[in-house]
Every structure is written in C-alpha cells, then in structure tokens.
N, C-alpha and C. Protein backbone atom coordinates (compact mmCIF):
# COMPACT_ATOMS: atom_id res chain seq x y z
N UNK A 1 -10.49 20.24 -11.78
CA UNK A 1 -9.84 19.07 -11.23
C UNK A 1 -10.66 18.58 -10.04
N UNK A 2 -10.97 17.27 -10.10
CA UNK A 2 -11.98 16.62 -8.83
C UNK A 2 -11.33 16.07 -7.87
N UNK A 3 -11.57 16.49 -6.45
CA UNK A 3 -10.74 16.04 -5.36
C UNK A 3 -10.69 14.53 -5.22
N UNK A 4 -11.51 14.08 -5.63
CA UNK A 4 -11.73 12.77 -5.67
C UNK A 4 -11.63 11.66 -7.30
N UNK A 5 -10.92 11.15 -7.50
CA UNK A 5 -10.81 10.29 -8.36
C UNK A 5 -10.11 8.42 -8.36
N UNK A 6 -10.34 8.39 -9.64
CA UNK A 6 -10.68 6.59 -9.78
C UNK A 6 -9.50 6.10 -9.56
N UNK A 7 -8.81 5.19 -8.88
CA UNK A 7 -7.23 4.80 -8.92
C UNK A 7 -7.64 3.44 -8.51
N UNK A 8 -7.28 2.78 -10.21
CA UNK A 8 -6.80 1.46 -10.52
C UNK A 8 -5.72 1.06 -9.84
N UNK A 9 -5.57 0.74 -8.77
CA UNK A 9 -4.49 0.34 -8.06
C UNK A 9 -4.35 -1.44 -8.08
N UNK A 10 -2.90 -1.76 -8.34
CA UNK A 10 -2.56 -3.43 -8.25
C UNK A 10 -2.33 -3.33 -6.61
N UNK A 11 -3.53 -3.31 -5.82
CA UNK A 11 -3.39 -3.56 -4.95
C UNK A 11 -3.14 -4.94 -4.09
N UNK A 12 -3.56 -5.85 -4.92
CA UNK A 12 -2.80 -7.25 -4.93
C UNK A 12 -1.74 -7.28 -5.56
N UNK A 13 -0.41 -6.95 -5.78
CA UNK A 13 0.11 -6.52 -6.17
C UNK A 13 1.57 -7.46 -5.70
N UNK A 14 1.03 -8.64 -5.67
CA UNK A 14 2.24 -9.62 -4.94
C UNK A 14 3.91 -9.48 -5.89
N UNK A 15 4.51 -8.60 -4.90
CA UNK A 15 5.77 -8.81 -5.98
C UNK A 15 6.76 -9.42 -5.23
N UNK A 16 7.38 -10.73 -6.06
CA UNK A 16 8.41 -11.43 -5.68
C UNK A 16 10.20 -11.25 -6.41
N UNK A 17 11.14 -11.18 -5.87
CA UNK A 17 12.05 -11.46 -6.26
C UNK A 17 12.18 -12.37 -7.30
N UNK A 18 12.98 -12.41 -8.29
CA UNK A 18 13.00 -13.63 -9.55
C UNK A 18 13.44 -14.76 -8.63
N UNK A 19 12.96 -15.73 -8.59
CA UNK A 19 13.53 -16.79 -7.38
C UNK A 19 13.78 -16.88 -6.62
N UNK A 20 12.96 -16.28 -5.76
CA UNK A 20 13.03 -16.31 -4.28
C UNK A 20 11.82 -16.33 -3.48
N UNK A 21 11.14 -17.21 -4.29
CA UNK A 21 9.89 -17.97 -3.61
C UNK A 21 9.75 -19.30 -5.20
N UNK A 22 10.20 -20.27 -4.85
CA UNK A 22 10.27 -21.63 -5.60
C UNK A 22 8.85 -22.42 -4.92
N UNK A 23 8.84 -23.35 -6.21
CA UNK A 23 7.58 -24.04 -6.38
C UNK A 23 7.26 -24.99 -5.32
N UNK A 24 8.70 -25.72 -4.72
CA UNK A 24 9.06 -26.60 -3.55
C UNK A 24 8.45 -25.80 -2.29
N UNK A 25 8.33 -24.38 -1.95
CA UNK A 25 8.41 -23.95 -0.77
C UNK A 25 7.25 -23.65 -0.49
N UNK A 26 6.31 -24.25 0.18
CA UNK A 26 5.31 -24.19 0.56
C UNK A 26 4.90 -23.12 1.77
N UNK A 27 5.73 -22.26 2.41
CA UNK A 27 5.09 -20.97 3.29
C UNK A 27 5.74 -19.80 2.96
N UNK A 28 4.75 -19.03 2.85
CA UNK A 28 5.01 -17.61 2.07
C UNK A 28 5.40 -16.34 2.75
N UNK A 29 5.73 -15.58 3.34
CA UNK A 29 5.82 -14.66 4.59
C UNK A 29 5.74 -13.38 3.76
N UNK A 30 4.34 -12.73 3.85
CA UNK A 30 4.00 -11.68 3.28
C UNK A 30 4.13 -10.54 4.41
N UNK A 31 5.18 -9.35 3.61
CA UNK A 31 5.04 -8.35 4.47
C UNK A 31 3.87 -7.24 4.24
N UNK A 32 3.18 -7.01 5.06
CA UNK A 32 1.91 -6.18 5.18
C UNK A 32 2.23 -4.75 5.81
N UNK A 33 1.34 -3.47 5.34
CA UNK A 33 1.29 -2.78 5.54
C UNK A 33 0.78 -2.35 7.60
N UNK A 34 1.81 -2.12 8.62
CA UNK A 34 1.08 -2.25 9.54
C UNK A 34 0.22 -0.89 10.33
N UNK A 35 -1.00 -0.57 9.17
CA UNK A 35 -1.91 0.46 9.60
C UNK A 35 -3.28 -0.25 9.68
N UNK A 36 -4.25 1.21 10.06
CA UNK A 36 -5.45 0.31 9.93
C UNK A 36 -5.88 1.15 8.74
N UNK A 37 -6.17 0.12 7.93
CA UNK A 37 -7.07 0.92 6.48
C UNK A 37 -8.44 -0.50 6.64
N UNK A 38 -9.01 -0.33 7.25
CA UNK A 38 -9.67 -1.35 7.74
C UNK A 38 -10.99 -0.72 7.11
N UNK A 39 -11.59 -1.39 6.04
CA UNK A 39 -12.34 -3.08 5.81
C UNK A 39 -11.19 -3.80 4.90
N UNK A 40 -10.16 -3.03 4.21
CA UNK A 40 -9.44 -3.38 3.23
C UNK A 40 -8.26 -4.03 3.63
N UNK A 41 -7.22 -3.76 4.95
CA UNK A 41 -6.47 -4.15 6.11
C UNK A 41 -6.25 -3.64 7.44
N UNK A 42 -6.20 -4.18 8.11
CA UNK A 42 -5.50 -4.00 9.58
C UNK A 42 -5.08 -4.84 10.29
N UNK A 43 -4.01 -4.89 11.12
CA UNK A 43 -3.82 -5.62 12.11
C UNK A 43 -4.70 -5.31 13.38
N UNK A 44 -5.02 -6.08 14.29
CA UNK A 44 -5.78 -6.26 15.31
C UNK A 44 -5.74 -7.05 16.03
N UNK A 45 -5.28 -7.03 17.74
CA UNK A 45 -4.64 -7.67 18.17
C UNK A 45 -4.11 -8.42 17.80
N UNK A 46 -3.07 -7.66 16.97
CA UNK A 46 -1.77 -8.83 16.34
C UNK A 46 -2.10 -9.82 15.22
N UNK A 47 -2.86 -9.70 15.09
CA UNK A 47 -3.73 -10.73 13.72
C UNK A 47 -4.45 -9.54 12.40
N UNK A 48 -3.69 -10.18 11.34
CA UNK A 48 -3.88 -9.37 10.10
C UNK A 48 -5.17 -9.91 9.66
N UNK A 49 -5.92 -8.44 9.76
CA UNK A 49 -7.63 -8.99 9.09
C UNK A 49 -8.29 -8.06 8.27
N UNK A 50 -8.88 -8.40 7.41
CA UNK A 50 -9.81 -7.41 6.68
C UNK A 50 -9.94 -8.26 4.98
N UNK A 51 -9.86 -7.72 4.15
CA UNK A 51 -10.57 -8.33 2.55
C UNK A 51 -9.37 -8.73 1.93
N UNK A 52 -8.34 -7.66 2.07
CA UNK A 52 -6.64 -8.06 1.65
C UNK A 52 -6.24 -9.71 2.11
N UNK A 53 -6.59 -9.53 3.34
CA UNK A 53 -6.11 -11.49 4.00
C UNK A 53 -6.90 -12.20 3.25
N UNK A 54 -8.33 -12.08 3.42
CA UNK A 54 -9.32 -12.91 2.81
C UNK A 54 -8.70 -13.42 1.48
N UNK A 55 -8.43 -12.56 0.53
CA UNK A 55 -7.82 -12.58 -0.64
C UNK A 55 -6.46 -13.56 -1.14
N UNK A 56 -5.70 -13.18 0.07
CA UNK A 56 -4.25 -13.78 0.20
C UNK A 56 -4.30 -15.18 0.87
N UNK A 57 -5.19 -15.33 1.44
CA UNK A 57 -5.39 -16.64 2.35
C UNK A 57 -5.84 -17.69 1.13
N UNK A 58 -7.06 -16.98 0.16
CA UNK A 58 -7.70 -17.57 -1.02
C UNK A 58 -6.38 -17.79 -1.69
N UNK A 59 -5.82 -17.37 -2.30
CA UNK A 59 -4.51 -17.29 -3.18
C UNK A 59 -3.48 -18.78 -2.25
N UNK A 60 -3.71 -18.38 -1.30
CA UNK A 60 -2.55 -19.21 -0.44
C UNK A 60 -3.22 -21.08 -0.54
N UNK A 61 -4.57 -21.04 -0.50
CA UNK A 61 -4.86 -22.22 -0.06
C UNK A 61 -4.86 -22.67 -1.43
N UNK A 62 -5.29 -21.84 -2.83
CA UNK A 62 -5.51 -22.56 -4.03
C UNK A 62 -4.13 -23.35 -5.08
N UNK A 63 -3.22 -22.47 -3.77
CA UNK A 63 -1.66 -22.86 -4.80
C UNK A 63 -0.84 -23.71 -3.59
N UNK A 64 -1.58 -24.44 -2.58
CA UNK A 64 -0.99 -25.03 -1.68
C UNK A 64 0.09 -24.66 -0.74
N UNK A 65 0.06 -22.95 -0.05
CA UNK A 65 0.98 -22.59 0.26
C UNK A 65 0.18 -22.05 1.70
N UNK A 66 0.62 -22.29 2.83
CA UNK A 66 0.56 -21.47 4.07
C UNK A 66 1.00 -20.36 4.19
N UNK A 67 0.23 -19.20 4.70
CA UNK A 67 1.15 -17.43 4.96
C UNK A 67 1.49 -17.18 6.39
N UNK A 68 2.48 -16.87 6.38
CA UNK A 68 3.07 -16.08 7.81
C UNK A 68 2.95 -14.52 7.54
N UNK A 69 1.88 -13.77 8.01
CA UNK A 69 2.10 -12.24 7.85
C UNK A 69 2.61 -11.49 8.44
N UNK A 70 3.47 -10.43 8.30
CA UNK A 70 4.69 -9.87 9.06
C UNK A 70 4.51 -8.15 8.99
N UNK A 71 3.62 -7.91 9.54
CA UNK A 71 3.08 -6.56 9.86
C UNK A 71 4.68 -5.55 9.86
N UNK A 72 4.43 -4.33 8.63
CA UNK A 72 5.84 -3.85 9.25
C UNK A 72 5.62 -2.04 8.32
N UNK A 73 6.01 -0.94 9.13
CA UNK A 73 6.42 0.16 8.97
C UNK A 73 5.93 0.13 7.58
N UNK A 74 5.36 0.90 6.79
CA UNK A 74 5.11 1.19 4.88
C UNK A 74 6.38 1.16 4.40
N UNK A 75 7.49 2.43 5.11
CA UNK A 75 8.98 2.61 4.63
C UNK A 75 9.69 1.29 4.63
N UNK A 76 9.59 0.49 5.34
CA UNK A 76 10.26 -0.85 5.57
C UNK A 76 9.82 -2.05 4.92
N UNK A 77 9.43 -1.78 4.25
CA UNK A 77 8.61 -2.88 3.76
C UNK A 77 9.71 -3.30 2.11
N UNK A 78 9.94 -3.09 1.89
CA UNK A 78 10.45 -2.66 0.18
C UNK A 78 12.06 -3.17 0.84
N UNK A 79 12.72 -2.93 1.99
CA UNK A 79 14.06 -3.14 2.37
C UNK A 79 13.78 -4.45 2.59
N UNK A 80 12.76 -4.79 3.24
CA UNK A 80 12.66 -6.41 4.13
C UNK A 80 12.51 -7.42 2.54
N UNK A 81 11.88 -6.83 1.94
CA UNK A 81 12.04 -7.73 0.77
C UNK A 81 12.84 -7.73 -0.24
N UNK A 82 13.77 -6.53 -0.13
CA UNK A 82 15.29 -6.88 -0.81
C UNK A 82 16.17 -7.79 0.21
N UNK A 83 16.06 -7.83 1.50
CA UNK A 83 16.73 -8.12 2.38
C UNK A 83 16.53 -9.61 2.55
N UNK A 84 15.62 -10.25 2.04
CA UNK A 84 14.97 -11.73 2.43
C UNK A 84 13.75 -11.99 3.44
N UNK A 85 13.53 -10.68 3.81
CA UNK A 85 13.33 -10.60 4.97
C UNK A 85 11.52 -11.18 5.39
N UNK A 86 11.24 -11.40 3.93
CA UNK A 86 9.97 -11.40 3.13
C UNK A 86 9.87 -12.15 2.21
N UNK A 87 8.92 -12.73 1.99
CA UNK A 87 9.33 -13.19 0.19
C UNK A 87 8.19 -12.32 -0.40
N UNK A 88 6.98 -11.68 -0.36
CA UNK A 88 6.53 -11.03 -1.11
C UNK A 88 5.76 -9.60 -0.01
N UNK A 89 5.36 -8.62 -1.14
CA UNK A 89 5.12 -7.36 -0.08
C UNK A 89 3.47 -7.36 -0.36
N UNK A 90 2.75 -6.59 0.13
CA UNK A 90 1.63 -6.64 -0.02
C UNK A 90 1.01 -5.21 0.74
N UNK A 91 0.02 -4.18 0.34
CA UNK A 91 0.14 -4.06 -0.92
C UNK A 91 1.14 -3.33 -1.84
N UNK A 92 0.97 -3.23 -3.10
CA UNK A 92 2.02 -2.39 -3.88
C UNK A 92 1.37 -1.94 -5.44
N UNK A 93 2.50 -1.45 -6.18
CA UNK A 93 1.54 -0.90 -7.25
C UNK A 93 3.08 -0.53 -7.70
N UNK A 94 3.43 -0.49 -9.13
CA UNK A 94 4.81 -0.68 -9.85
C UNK A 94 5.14 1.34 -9.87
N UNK A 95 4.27 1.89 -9.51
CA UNK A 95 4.92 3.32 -9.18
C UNK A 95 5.12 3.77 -7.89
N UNK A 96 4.45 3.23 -6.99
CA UNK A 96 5.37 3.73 -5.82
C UNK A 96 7.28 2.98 -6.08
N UNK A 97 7.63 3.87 -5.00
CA UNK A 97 9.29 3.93 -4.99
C UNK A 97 9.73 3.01 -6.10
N UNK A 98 9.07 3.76 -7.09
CA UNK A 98 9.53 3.14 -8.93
C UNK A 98 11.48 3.34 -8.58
N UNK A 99 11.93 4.67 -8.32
CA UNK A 99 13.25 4.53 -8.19
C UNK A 99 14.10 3.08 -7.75
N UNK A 100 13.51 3.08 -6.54
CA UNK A 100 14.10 1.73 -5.87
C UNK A 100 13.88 0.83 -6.67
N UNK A 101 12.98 0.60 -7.16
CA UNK A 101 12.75 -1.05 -8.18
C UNK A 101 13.05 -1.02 -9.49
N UNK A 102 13.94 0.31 -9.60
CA UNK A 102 14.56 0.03 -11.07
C UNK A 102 15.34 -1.46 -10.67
N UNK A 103 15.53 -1.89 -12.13
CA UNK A 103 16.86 -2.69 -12.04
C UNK A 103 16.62 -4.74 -11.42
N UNK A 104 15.15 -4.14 -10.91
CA UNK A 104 14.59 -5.74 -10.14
C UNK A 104 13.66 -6.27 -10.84
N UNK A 105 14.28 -7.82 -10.81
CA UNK A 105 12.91 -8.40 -11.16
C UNK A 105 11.41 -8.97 -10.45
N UNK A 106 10.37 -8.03 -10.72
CA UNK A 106 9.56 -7.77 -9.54
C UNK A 106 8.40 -8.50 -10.52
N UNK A 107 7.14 -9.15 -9.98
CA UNK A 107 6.28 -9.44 -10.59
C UNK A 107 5.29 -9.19 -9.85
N UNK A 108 3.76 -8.45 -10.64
CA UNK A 108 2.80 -7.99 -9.79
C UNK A 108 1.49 -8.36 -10.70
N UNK A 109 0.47 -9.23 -9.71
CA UNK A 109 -0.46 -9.73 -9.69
C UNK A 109 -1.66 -8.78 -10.56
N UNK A 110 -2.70 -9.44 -10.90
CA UNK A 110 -3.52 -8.10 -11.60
C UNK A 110 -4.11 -7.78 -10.56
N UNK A 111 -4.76 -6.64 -10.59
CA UNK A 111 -5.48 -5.62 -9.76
C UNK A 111 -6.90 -6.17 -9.39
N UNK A 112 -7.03 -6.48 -7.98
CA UNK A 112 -8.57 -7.18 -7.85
C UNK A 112 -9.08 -6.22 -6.59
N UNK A 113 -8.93 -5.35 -6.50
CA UNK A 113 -9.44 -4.17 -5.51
C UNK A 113 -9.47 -2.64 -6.07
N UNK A 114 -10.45 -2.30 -6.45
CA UNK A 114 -10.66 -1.11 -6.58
C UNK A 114 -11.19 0.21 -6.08
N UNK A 115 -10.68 1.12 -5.67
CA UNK A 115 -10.97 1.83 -4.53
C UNK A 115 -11.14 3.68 -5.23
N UNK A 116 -12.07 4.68 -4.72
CA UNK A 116 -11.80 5.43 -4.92
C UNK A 116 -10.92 6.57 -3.76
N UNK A 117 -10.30 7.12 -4.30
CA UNK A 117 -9.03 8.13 -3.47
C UNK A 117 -9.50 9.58 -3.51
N UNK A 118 -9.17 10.24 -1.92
CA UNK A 118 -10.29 11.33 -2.11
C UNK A 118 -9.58 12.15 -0.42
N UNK A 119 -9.94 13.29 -0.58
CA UNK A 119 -9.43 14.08 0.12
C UNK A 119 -10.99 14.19 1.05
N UNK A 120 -10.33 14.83 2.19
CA UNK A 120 -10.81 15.08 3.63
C UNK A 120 -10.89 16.73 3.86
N UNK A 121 -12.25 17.63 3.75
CA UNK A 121 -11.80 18.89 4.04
C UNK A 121 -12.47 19.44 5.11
N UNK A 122 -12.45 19.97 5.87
CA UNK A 122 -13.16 20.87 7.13
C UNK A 122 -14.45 21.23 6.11
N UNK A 123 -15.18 21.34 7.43
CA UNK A 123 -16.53 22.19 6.80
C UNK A 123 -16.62 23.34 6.53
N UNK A 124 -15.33 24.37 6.43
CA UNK A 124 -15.26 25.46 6.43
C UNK A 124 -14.69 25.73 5.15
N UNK A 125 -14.09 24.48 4.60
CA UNK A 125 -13.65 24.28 2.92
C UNK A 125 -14.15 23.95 1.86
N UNK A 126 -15.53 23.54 2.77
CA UNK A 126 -15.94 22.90 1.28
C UNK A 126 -16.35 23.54 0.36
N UNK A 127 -16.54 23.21 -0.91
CA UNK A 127 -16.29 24.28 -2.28
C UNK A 127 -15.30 24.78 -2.66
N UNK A 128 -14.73 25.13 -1.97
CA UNK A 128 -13.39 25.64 -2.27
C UNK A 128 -12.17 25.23 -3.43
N UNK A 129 -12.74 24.09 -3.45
CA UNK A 129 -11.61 23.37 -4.45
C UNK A 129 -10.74 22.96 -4.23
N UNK A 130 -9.60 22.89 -5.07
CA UNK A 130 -8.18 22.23 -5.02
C UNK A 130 -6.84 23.88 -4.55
N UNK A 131 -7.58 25.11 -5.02
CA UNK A 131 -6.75 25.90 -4.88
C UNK A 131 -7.04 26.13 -3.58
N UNK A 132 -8.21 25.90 -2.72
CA UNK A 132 -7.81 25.84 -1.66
C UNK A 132 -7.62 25.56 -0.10
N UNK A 133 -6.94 24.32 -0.98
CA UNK A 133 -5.91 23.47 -0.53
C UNK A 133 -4.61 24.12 -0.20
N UNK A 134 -4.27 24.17 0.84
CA UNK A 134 -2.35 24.59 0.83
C UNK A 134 -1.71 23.30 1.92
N UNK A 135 -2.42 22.66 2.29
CA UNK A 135 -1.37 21.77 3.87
C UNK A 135 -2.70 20.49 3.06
N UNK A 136 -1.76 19.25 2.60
CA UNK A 136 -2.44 18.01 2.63
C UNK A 136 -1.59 17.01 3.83
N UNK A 137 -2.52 16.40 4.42
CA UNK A 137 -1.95 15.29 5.61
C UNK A 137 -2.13 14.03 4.91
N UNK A 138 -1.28 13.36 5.13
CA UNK A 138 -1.00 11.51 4.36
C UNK A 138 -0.37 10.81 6.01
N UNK A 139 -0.29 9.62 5.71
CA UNK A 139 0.29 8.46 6.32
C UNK A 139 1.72 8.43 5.72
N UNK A 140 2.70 8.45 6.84
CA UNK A 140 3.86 8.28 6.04
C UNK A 140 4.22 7.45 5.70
N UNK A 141 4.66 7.59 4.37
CA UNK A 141 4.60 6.41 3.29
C UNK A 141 4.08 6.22 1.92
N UNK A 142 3.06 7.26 2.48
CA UNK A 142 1.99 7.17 1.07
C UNK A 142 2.58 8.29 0.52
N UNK A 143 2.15 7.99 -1.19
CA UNK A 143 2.66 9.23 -1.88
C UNK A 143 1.42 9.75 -2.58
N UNK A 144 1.01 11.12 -2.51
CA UNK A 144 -0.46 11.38 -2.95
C UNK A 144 0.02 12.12 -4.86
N UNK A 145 0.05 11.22 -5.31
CA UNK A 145 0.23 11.17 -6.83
C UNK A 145 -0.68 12.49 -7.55
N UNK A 146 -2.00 12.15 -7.03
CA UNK A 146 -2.82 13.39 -7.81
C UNK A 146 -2.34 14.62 -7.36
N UNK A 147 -2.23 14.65 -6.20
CA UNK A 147 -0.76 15.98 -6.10
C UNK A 147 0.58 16.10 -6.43
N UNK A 148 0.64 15.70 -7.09
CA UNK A 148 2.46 16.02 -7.18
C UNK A 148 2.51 17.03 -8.05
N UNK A 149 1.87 17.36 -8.69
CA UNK A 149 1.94 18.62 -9.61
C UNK A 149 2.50 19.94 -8.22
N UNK A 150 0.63 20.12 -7.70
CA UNK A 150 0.94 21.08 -6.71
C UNK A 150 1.82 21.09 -5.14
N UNK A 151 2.35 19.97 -5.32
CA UNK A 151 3.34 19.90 -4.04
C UNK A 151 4.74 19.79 -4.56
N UNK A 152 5.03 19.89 -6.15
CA UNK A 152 6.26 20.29 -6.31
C UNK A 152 6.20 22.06 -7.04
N UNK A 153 4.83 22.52 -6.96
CA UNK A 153 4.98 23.50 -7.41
C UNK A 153 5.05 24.35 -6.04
N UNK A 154 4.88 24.03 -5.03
CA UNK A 154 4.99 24.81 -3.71
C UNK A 154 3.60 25.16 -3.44
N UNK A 155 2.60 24.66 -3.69
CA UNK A 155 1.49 25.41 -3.74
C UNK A 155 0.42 24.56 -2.37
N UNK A 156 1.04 23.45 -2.38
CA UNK A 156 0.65 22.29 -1.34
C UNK A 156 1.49 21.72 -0.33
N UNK A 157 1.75 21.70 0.38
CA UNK A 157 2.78 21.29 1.75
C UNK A 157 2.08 19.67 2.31
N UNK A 158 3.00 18.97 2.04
CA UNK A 158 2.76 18.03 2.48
C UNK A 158 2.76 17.60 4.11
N UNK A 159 2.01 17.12 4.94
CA UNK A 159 2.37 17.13 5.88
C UNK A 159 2.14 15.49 6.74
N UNK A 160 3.30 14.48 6.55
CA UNK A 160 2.87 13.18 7.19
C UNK A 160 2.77 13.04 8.52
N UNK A 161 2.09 12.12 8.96
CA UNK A 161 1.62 11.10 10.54
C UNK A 161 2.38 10.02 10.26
N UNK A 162 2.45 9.50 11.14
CA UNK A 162 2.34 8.18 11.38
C UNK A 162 1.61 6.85 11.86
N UNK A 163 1.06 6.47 11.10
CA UNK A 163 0.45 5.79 10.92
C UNK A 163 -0.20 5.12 12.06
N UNK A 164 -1.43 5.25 12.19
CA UNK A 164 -2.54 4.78 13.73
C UNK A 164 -3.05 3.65 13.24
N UNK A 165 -3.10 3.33 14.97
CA UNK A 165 -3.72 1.63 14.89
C UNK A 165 -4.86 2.00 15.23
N UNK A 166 -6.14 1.39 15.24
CA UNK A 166 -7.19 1.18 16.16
C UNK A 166 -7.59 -0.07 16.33
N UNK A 167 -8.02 -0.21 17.40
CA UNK A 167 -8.77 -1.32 18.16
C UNK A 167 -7.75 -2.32 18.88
C-alpha cells in the first residue's frame, strides 16, 4: 500500500440547493474553506486567494454573476448551506459527510483540480511503511479516506488540529 496516492477529487465541486440560487440572482456567496492550503486556497488578510478563486471568479464572470466569499470553520460549512447561509460550498466532493447529504438535492461541478494526497513522516520513519504508522494528524474536518480501514481497525489513531492560518 503507497502512502501516497491519486485522488480525483470534485474539488470544484459547487453544490447548490435545488433552487436556491435562480437564474435572476446575480451574486453568489460561496462558503470557503477558512485554512491555508495555499497555492490551491487561503484567506489572507481577509481576502480569499489562491487557484480555487481564480477558478470561481472565472466561473462567476462567464455566467454574469458577482461572488461574496464567506471564509468559515470546514465543520460549518455544510450547516451554513442548509441554513441559507450560503448558496454554494466550495470545496467538496459527494463523499465527504455523504450521511448528511443523504436525502438533498445537491449538484457538483466536474472535477478541474487534481492533486496528489500523501502523508508526512519524521526522518526516523521513513521506510517504514504504513504499519508504521500508529498516530495520523489531519485538519479538523478532513477525513483521511485511505485510512479508514486502519483507523477503524484501531491500528491508527487519529489525531486533529485546527486548522492554521499563515500570513
């Protein structure tokens, strides 16, 4: 098993409520992830920047719509847009908190960012592999999928942060 692998992620992944962003409404209020995963996003002094905006700004100007971006918590993000609070989330991918979005009508953009996903080990690990691995660290929020095998088998301990800004 390779610590590192390919994840097709719909990271454009604009999902809207069934009608609740109409053709009439010309400003969009995308809720954004507020970390730095920066070249891909970050906020910075208060202004959302990196390839994700670039993207969304492109999208925004070609369908005649202005964005308001609304930097907010990963966990919160999914409530604000059941809540109104949003009209679309950004990013997403139809398996995270699949539970919660049973039952909604969600629509998600095709995938125009592709990234590879990959673990972080001390220099005292390397080679070692996947067995050993026992404590993985994430951003809370994120769910590390290629583990779920060994973090529901007890074999991996998950351990989240919260999520850092820089600059």
């Amino acid at each position: 098993m390779s610590l590192i692998r390919l994840a097709v992620v719909a990271v454009l992944s604009l999902w809207v409520l069934a009608g609740s962003v109409q053709a009439a409404q010309r400003e969009l209020v995308v809720g954004v992830e507020e970390l730095d995963y920066y070249p891909v996003y970050a906020v910075r002094q208060g202004e959302y920047v990196g390839a994700a905006r670039e993207i969304l700004d492109a999208f925004a100007q070609a369908e005649g719509y202005t964005v308001v971006y609304k930097p907010l918590p990963i966990k919160r993000l999914f409530a604000e847009l059941l809540s109104g609070g949003i009209d679309m989330k950004f990013p997403d991918n139809p398996y995270w908190a699949s539970d919660l979005k049973q039952g909604r009508a969600l629509v998600y953009s095709q995938p125009v960012i592709r990234y590879i996903d990959g673990v972080l080990v001390r220099p005292d690990s390397l080679g070692k592999g996947v067995d050993g691995i026992r404590a993985l660290g994430t951003v809370s929020g994120f769910t590390p999928f290629a583990w779920m095998d060994r973090i529901r088998s007890g074999k991996v301990q998950v351990k989240e942060i919260r999520a850092w800004t820089c600059c």
